[in-house]
N, C-alpha and C. Protein backbone atom coordinates (compact mmCIF):
# COMPACT_ATOMS: atom_id res chain seq x y z
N UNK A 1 46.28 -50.58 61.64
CA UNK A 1 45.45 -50.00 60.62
C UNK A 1 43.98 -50.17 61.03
N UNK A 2 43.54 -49.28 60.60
CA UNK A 2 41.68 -49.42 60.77
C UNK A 2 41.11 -49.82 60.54
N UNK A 3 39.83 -50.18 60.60
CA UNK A 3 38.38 -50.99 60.07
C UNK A 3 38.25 -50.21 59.00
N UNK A 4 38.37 -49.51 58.97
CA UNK A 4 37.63 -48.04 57.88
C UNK A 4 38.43 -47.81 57.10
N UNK A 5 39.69 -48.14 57.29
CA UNK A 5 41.25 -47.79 56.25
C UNK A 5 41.06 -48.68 55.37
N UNK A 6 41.04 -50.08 56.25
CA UNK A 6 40.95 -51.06 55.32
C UNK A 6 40.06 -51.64 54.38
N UNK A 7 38.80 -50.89 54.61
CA UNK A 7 37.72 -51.38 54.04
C UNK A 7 37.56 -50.33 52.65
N UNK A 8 38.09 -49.11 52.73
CA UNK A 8 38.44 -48.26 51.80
C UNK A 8 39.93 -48.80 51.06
N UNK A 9 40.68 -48.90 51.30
CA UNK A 9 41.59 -49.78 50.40
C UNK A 9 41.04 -51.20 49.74
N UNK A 10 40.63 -51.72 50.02
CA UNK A 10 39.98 -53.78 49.68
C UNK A 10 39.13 -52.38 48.13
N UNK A 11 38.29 -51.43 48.44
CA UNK A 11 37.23 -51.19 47.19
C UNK A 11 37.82 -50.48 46.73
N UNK A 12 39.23 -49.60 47.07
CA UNK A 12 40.38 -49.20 46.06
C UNK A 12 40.43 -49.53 44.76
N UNK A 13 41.20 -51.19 45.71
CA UNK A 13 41.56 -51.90 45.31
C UNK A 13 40.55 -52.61 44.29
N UNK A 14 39.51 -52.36 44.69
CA UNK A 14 38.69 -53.63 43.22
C UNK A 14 38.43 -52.46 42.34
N UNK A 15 38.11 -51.48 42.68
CA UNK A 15 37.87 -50.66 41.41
C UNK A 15 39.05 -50.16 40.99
N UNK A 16 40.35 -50.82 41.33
CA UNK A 16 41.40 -50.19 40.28
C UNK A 16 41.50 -51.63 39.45
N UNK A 17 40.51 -52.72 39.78
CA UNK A 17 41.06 -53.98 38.97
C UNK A 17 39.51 -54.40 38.37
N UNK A 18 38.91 -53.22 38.35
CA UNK A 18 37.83 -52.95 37.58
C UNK A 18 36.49 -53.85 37.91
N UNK A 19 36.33 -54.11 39.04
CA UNK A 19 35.46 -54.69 39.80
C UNK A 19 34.52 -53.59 40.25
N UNK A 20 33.99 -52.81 39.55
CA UNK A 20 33.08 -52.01 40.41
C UNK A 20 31.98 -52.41 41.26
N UNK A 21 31.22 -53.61 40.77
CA UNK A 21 30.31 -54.01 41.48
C UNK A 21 30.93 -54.67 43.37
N UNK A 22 32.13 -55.49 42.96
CA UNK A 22 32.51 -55.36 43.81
C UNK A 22 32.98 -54.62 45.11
N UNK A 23 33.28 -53.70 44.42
CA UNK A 23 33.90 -52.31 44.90
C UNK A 23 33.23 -51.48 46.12
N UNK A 24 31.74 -51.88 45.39
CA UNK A 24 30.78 -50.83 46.20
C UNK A 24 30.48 -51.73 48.06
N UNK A 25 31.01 -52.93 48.04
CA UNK A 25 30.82 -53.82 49.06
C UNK A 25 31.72 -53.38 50.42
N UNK A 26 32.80 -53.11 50.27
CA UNK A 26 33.52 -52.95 51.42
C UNK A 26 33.33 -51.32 51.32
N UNK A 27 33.11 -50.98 50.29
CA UNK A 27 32.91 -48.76 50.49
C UNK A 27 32.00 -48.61 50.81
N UNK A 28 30.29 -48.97 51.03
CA UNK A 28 29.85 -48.88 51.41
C UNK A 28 29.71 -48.62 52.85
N UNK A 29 29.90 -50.25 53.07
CA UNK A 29 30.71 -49.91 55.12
C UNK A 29 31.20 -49.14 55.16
N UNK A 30 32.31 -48.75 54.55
CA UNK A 30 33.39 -47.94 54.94
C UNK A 30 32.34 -46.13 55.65
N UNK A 31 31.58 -46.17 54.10
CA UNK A 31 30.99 -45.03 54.41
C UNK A 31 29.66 -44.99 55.58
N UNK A 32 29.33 -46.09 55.97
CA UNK A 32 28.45 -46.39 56.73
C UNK A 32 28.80 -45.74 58.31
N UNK A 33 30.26 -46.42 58.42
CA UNK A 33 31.11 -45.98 59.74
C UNK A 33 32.34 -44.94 59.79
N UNK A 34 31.98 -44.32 58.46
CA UNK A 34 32.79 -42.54 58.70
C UNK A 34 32.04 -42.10 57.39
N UNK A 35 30.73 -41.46 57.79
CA UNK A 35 30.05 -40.59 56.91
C UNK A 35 30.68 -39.33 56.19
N UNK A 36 31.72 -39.40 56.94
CA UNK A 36 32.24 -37.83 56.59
C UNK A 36 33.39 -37.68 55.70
N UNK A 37 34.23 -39.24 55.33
CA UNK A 37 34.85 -38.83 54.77
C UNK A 37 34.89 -38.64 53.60
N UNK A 38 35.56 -37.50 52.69
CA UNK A 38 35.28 -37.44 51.28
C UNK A 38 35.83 -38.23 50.68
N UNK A 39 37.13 -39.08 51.00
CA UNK A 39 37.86 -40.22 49.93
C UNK A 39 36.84 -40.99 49.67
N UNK A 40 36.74 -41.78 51.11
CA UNK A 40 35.31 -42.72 50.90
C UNK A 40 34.20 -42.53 49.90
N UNK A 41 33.65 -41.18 49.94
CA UNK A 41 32.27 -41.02 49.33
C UNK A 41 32.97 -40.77 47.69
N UNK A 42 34.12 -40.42 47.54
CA UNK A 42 34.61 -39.94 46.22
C UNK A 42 34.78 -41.28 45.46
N UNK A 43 35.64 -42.33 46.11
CA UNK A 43 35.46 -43.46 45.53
C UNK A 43 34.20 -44.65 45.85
N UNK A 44 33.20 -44.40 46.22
CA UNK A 44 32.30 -45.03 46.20
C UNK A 44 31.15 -44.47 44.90
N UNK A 45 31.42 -43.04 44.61
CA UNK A 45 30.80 -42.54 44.03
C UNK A 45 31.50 -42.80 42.53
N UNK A 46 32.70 -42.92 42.06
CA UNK A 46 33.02 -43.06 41.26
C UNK A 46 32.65 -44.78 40.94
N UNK A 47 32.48 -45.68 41.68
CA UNK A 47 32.39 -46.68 41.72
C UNK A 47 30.75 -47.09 41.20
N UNK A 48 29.89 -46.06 41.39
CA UNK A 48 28.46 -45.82 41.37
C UNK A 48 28.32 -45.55 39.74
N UNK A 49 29.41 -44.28 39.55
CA UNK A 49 29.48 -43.55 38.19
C UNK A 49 29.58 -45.48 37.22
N UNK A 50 30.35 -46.04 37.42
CA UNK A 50 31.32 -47.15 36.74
C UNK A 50 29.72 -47.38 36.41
N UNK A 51 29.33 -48.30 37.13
CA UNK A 51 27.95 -49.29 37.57
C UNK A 51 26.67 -48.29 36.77
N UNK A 52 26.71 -47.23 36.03
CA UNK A 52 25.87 -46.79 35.69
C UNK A 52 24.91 -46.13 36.52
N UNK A 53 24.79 -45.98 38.04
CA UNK A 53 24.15 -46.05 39.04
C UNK A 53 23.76 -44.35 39.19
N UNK A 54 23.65 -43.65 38.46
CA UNK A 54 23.65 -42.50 38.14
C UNK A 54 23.10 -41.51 39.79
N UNK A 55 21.88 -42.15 40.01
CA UNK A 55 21.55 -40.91 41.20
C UNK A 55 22.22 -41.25 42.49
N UNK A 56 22.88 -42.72 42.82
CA UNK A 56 23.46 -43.01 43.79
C UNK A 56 24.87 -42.30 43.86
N UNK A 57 25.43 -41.89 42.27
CA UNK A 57 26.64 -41.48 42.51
C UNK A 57 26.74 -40.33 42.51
N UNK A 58 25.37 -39.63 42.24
CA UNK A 58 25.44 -38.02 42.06
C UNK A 58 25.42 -38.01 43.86
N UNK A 59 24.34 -38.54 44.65
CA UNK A 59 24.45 -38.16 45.77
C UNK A 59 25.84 -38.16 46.48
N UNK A 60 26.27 -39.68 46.16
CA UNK A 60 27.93 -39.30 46.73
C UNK A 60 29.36 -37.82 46.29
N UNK A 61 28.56 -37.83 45.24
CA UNK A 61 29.61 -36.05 45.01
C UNK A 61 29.06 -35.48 45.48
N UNK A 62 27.28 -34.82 45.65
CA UNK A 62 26.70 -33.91 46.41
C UNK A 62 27.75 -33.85 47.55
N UNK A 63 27.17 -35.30 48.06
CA UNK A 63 27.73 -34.94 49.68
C UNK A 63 29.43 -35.02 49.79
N UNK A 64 30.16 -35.37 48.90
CA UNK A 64 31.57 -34.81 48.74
C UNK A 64 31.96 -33.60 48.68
N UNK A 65 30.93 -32.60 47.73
CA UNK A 65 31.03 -31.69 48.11
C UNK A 65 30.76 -30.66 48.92
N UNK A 66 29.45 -31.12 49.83
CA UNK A 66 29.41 -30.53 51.01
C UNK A 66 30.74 -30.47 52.40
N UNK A 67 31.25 -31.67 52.19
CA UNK A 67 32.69 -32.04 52.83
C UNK A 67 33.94 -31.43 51.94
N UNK A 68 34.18 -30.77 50.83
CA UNK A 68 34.99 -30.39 50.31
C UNK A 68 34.73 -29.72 49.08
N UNK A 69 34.26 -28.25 49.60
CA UNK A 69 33.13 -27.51 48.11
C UNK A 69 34.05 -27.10 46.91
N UNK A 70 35.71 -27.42 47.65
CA UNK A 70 36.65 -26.86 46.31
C UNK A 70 36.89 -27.96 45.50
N UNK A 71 36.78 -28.83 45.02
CA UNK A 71 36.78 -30.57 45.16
C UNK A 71 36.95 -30.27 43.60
N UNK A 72 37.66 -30.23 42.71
CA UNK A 72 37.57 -30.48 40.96
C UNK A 72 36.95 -31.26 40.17
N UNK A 73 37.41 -32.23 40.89
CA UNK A 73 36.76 -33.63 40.22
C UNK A 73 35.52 -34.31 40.72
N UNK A 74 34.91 -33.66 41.85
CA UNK A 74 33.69 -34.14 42.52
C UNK A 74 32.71 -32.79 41.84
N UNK A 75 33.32 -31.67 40.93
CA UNK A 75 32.33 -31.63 40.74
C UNK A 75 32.07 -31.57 38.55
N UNK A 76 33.37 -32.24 38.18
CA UNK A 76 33.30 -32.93 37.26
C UNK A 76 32.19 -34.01 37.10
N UNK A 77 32.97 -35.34 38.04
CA UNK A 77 31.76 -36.42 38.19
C UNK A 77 30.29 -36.12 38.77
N UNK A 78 30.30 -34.90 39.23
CA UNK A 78 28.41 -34.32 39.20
C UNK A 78 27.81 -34.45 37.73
N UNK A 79 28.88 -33.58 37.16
CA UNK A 79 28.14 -32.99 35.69
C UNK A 79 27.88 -34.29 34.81
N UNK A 80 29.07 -34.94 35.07
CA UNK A 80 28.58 -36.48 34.28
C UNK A 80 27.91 -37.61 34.51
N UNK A 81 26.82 -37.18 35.76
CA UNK A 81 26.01 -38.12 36.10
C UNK A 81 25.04 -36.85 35.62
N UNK A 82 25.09 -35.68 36.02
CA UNK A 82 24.03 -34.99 35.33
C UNK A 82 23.54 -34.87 33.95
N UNK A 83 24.54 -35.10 33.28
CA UNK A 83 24.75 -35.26 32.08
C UNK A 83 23.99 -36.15 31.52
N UNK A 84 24.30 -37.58 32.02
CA UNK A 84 23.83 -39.16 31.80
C UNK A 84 22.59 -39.19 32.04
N UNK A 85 21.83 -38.45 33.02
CA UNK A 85 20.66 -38.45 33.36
C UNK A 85 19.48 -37.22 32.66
N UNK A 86 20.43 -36.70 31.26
CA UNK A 86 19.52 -35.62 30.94
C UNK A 86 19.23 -34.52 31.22
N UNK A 87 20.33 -33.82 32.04
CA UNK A 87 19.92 -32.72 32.78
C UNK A 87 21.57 -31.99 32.14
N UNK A 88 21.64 -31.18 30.83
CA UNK A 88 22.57 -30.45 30.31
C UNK A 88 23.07 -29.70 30.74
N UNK A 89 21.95 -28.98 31.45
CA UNK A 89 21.99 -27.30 31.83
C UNK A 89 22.94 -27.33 32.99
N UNK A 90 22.39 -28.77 33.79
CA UNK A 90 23.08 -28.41 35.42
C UNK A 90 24.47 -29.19 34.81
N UNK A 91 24.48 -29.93 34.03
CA UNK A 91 25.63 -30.42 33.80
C UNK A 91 27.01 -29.48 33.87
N UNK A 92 26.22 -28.54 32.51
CA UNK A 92 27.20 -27.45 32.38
C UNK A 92 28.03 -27.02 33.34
N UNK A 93 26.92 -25.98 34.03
CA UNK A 93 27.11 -25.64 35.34
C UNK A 93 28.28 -26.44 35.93
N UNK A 94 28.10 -27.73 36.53
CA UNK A 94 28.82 -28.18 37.58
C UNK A 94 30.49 -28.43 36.57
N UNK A 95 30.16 -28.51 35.65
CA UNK A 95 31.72 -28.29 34.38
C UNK A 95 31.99 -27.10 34.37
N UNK A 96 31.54 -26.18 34.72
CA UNK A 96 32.27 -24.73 34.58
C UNK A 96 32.84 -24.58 35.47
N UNK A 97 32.19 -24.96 36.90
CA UNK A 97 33.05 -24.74 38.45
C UNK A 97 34.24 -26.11 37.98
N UNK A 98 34.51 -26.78 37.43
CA UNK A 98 35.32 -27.88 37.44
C UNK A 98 36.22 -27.25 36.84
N UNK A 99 35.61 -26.63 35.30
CA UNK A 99 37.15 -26.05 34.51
C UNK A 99 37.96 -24.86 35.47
N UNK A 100 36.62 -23.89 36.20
CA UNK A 100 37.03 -23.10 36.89
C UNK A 100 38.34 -23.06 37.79
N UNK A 101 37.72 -24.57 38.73
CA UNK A 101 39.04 -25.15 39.24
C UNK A 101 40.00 -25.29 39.56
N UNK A 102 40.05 -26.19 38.01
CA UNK A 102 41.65 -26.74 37.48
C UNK A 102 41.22 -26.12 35.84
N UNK A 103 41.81 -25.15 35.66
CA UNK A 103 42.10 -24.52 34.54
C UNK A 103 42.78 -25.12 33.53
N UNK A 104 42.66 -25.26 32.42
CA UNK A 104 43.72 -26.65 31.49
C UNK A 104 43.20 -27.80 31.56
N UNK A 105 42.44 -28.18 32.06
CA UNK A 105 42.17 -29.66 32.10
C UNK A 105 41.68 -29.79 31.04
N UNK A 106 41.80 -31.01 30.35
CA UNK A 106 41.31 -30.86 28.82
C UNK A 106 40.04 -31.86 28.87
N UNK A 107 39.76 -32.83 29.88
CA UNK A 107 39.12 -34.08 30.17
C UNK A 107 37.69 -32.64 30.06
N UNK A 108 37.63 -31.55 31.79
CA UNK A 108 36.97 -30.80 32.10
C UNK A 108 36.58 -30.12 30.74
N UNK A 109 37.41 -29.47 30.24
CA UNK A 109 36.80 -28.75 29.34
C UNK A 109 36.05 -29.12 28.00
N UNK A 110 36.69 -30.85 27.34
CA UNK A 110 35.61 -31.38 26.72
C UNK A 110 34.55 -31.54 27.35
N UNK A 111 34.21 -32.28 28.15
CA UNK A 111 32.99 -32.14 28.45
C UNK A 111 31.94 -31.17 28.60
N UNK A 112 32.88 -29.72 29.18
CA UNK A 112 32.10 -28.63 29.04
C UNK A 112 31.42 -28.17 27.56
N UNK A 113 32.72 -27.94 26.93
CA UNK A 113 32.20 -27.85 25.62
C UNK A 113 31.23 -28.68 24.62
N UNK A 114 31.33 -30.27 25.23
CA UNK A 114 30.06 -31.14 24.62
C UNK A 114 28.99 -30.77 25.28
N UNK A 115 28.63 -30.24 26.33
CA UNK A 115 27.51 -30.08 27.12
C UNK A 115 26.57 -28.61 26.24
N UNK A 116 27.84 -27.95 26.46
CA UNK A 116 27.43 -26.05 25.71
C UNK A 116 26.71 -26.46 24.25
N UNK A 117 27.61 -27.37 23.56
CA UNK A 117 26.99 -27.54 22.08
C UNK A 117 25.60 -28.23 22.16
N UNK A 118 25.37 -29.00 23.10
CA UNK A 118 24.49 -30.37 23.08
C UNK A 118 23.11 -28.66 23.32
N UNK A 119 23.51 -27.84 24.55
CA UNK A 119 22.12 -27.03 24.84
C UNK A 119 22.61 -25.34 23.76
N UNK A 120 22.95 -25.55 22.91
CA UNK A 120 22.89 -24.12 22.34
C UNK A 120 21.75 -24.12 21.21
């Protein structure tokens, strides 16, 4: 197994046992020494989202989705750092390509719809 496998499993692993701060320690590296991959940046970024860390985790979906522009949920967790940070409009936006997506999602589409009401 890899340096990079494993260092992405260990911050899996803490952010499934709700260690986010922890979390961001071995994903970091991870992403340090494979920039490219989207698991990495998806769970480091969600790990960012946890921590409140709002523009650190928007950048990690940015660049998730430059590595994977069909991505559902990378561009869910955009809208809800966009969201968090006051910015409705783009929120929306990045919730419409999400419901767009995955059609049915009900997580996606509340949010869309809290976003639409919050700017109408």
């Amino acid at each position: 197994m890899s340096e990079v496998y494993e260092l992405y499993q260990e911050g899996l692993a803490r952010l499934r046992a709700g260690h986010a701060a922890q979390a961001t320690v071995p994903l970091e590296r991870a992403r340090r020494a494979e920039p490219d991959k989207a698991s990495i940046r998806e769970a480091l970024g969600r790990a960012y989202l946890t921590l409140r860390r709002y523009a650190e985790a928007e950048a990690e979906f940015t660049a998730m989705l430059e590595l994977a522009p069909n991505d559902h949920y990378a561009y869910y967790c955009l809208g809800r750092c966009q969201e968090r940070t006051g910015r409705a409009q783009l929120a929306q936006g990045s919730y419409k390509l999400a419901v767009w997506l995955l059609p049915g999602n009900d997580d996606y589409q509340r949010a869309l719809d809290r976003v639409v009401r919050r700017t109408a």
